[in-house]
C-alpha atoms as a PDB file:
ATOM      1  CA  UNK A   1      92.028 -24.641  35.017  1.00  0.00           C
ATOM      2  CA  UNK A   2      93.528 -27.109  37.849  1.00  0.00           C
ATOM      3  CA  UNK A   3      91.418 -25.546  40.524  1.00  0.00           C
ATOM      4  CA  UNK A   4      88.198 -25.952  38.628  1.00  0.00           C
ATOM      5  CA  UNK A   5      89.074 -29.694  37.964  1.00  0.00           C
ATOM      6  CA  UNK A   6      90.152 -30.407  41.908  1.00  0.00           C
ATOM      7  CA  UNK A   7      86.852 -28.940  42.454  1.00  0.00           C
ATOM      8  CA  UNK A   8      85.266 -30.681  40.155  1.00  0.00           C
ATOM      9  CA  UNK A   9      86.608 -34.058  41.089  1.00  0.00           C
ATOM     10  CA  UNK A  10      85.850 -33.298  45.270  1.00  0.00           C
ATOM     11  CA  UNK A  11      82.246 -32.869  44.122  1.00  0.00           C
ATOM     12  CA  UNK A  12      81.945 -35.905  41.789  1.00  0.00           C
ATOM     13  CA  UNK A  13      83.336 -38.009  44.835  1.00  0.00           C
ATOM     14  CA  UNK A  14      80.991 -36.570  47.324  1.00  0.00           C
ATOM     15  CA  UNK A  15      78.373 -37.179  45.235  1.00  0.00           C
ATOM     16  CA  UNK A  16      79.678 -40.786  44.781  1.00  0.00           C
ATOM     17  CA  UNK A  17      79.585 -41.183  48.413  1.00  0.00           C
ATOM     18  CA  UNK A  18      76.444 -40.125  49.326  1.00  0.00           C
ATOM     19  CA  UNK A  19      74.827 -42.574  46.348  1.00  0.00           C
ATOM     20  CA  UNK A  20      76.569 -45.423  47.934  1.00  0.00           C
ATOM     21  CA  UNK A  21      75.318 -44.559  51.032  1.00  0.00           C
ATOM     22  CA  UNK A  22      72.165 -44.363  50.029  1.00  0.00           C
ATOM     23  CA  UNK A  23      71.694 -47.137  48.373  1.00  0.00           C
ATOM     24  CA  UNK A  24      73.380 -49.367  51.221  1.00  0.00           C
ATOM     25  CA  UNK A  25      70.506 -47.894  53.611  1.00  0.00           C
ATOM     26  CA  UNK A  26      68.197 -48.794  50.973  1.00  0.00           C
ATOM     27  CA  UNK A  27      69.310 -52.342  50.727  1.00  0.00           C
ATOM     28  CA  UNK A  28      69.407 -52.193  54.483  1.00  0.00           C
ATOM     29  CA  UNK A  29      65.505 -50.920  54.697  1.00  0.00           C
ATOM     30  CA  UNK A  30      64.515 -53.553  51.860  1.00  0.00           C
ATOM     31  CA  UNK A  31      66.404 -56.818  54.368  1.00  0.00           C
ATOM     32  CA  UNK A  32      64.480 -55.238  57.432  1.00  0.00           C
ATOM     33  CA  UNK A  33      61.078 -55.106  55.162  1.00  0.00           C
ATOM     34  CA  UNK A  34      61.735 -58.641  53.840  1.00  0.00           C
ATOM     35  CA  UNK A  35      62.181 -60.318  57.528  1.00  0.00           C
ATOM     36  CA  UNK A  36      59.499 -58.309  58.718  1.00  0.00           C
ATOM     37  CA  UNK A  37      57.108 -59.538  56.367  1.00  0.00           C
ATOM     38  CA  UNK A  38      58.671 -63.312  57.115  1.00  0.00           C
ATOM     39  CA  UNK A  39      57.931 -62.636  60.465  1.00  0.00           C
ATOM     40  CA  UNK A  40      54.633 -61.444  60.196  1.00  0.00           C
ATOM     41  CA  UNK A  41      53.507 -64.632  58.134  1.00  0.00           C
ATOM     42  CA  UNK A  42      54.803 -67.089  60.615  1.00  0.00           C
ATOM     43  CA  UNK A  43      52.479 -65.782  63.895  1.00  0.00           C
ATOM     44  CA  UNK A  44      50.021 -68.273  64.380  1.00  0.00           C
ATOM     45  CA  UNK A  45      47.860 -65.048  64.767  1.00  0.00           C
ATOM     46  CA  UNK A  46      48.307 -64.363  60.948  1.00  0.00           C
ATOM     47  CA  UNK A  47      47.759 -67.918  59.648  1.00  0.00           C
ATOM     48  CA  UNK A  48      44.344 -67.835  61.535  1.00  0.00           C
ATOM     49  CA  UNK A  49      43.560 -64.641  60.301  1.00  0.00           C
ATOM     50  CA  UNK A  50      43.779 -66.418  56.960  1.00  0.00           C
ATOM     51  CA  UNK A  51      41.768 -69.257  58.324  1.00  0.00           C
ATOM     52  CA  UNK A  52      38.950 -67.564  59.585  1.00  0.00           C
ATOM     53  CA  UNK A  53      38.947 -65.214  56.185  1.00  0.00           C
ATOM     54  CA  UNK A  54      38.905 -68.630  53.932  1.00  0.00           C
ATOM     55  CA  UNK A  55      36.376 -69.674  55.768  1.00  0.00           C
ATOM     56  CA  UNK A  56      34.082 -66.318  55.810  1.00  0.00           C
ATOM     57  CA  UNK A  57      34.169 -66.498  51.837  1.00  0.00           C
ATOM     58  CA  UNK A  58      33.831 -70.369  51.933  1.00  0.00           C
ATOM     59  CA  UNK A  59      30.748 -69.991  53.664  1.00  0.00           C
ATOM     60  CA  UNK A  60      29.302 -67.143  52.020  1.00  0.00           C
ATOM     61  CA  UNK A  61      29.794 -68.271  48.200  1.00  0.00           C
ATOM     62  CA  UNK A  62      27.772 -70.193  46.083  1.00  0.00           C
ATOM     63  CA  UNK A  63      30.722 -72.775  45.756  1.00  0.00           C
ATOM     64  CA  UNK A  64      31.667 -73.602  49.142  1.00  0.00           C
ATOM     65  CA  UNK A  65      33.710 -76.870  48.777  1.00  0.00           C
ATOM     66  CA  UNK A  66      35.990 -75.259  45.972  1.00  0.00           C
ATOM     67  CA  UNK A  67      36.460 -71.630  48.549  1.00  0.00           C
ATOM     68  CA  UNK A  68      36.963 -74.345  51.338  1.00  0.00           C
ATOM     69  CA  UNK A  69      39.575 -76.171  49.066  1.00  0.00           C
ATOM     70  CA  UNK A  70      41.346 -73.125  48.113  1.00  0.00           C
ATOM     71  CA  UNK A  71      41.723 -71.727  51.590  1.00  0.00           C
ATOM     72  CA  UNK A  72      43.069 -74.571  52.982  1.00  0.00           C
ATOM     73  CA  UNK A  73      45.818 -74.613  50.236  1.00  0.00           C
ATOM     74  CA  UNK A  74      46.602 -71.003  51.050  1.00  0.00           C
ATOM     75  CA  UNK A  75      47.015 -71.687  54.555  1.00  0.00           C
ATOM     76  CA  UNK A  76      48.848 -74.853  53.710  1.00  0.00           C
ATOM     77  CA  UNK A  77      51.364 -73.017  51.651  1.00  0.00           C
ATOM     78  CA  UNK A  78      51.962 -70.333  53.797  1.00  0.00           C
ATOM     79  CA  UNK A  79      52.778 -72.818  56.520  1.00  0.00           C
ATOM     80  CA  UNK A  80      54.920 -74.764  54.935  1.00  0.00           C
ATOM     81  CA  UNK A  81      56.956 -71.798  52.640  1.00  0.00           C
ATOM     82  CA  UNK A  82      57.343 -70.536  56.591  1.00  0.00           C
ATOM     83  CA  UNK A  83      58.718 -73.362  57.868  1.00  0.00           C
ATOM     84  CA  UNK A  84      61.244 -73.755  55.192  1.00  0.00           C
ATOM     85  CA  UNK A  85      62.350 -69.904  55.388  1.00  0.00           C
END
């Protein structure tokens, strides 16, 4: 009976191990992901992008000045939520 319980407790702390390791590289992969994306929103080549696609659908809708208005608020916001992160 004693060897089936050492066995049973080497497995059941294996196990333990590898679900903590997992879930460290998973908390790992989600940090890299997060600053990646952070990253990605501050290049002036992304807040353009933005621009120029606010102003496409500004241009092309019925309601201009309200598109207009609400693309300059996106870009705005994005701006300023990546200057403060």
């Amino acid at each position: 009976m004693n060897i089936f319980l050492k066995s049973n407790m080497k497995d059941i702390a294996q196990k333990e191990h590898a679900y903590f390791s997992q879930k460290h590289h998973a908390d790992v992969a989600l940090t890299q992901a997060k600053r990646q994306c952070k990253l990605m929103m501050g290049k002036p080549e992304t807040l353009l992008g933005i621009a120029t696609l606010g102003a496409y659908k500004g241009a092309v809708d019925a309601k201009p000045k309200a598109k207009r208005n609400q693309a300059l608020m996106a870009i705005s916001r994005t701006a300023l939520l990546s200057l403060f992160q």
